[in-house]
C-alpha atoms as a PDB file:
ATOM      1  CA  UNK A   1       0.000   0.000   0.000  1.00  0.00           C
ATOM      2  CA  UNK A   2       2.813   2.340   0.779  1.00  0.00           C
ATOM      3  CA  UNK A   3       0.987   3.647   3.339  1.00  0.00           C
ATOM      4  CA  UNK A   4       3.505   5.235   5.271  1.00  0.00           C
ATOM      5  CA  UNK A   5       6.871   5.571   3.729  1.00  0.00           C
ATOM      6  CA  UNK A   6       9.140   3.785   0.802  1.00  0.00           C
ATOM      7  CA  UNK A   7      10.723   1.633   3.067  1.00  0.00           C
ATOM      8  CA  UNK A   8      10.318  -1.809   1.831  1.00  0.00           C
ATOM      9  CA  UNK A   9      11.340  -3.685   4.894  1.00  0.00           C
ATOM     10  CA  UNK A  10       8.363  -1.363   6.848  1.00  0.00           C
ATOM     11  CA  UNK A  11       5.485  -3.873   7.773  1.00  0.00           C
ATOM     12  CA  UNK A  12       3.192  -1.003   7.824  1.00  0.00           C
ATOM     13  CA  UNK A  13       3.535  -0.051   3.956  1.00  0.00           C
ATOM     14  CA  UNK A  14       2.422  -3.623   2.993  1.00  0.00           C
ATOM     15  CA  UNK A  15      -1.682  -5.018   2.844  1.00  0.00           C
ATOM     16  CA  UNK A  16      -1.385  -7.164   5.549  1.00  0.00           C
ATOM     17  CA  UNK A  17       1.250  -5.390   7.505  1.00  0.00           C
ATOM     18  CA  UNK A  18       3.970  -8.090   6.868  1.00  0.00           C
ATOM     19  CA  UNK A  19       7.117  -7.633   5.092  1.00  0.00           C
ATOM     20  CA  UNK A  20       7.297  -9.796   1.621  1.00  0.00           C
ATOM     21  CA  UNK A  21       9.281 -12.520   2.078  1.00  0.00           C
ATOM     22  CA  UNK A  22       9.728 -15.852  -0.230  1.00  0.00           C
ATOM     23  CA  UNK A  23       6.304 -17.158  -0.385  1.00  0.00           C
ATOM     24  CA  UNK A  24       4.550 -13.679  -0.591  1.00  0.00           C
ATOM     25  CA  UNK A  25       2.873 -12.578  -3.613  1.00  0.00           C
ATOM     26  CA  UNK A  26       3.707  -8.786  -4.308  1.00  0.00           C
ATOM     27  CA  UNK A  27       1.978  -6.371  -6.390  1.00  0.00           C
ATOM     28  CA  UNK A  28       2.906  -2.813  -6.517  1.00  0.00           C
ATOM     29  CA  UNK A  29      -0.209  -0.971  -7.269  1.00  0.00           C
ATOM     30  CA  UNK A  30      -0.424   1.743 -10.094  1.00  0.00           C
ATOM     31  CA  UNK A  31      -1.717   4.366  -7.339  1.00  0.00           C
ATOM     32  CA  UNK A  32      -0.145   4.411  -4.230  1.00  0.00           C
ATOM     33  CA  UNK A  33       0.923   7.235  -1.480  1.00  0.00           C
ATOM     34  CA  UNK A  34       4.703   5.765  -1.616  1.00  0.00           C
ATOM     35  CA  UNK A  35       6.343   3.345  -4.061  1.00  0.00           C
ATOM     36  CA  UNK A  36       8.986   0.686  -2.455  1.00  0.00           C
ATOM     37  CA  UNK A  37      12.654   1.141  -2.382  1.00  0.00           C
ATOM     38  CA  UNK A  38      14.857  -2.275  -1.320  1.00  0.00           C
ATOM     39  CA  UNK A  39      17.200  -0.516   1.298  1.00  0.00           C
ATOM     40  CA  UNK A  40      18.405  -4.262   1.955  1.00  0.00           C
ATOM     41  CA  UNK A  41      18.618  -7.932   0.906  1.00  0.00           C
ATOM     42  CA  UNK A  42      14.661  -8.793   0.404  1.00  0.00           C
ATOM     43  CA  UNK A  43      12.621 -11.666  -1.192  1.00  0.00           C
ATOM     44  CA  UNK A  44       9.250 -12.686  -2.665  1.00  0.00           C
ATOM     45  CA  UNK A  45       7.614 -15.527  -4.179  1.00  0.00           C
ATOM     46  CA  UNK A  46       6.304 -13.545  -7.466  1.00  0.00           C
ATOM     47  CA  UNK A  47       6.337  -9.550  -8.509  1.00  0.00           C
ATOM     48  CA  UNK A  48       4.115  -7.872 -10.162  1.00  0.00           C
ATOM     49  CA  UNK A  49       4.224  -4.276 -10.929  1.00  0.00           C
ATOM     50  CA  UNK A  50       1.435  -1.950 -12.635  1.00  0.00           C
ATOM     51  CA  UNK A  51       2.414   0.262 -15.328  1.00  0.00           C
ATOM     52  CA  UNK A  52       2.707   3.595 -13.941  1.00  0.00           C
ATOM     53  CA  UNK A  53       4.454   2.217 -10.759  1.00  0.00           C
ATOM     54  CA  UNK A  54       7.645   2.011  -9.935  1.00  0.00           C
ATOM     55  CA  UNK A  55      10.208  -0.244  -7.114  1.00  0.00           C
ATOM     56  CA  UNK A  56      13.880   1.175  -6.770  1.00  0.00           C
ATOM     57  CA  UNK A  57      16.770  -0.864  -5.608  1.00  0.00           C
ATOM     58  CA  UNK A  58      19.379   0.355  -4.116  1.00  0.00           C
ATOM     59  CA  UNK A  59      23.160  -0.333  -5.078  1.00  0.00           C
ATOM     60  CA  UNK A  60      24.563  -3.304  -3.372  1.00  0.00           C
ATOM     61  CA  UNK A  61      21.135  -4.820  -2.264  1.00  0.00           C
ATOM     62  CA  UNK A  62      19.263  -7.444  -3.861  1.00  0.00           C
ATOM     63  CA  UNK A  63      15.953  -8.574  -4.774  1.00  0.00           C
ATOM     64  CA  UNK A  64      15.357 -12.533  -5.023  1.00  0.00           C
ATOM     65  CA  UNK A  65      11.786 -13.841  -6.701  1.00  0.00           C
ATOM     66  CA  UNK A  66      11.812 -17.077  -5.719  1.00  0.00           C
ATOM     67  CA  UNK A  67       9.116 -18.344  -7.850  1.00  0.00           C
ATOM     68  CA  UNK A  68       9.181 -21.623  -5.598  1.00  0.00           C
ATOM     69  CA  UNK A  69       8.655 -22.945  -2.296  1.00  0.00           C
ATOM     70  CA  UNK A  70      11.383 -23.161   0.126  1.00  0.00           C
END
């Protein structure tokens, strides 16, 4: 949702106030108060993002989709 800031690793700016991790789903919606930015290593199972929105990684951080269970 980006509710509250562009932290990534903030529970607060995600649906169901948990942090994506390798099993989540993500979608960045097209309208949102604050798009994501990775400030550190982060997963998720699958990504989608809408045209129109955007998720930033920062140098020397990653971003693993997993596409698979653990």
């Amino acid at each position: 949702t980006g509710a509250q800031d562009t932290a990534w690793e903030n529970q607060n700016n995600w649906s169901e106030n948990l942090v994506p991790d390798e099993l989540t789903e993500t979608i960045i919606p097209a309208v949102t108060t604050f798009y994501p930015v990775i400030n550190s290593e982060a997963a998720c199972f699958s990504l989608f993002i809408y045209p129109a929105a955007e998720l930033r990684l920062n140098d020397g951080f990653s971003l693993q989709v997993t596409g698979k269970q653990p």
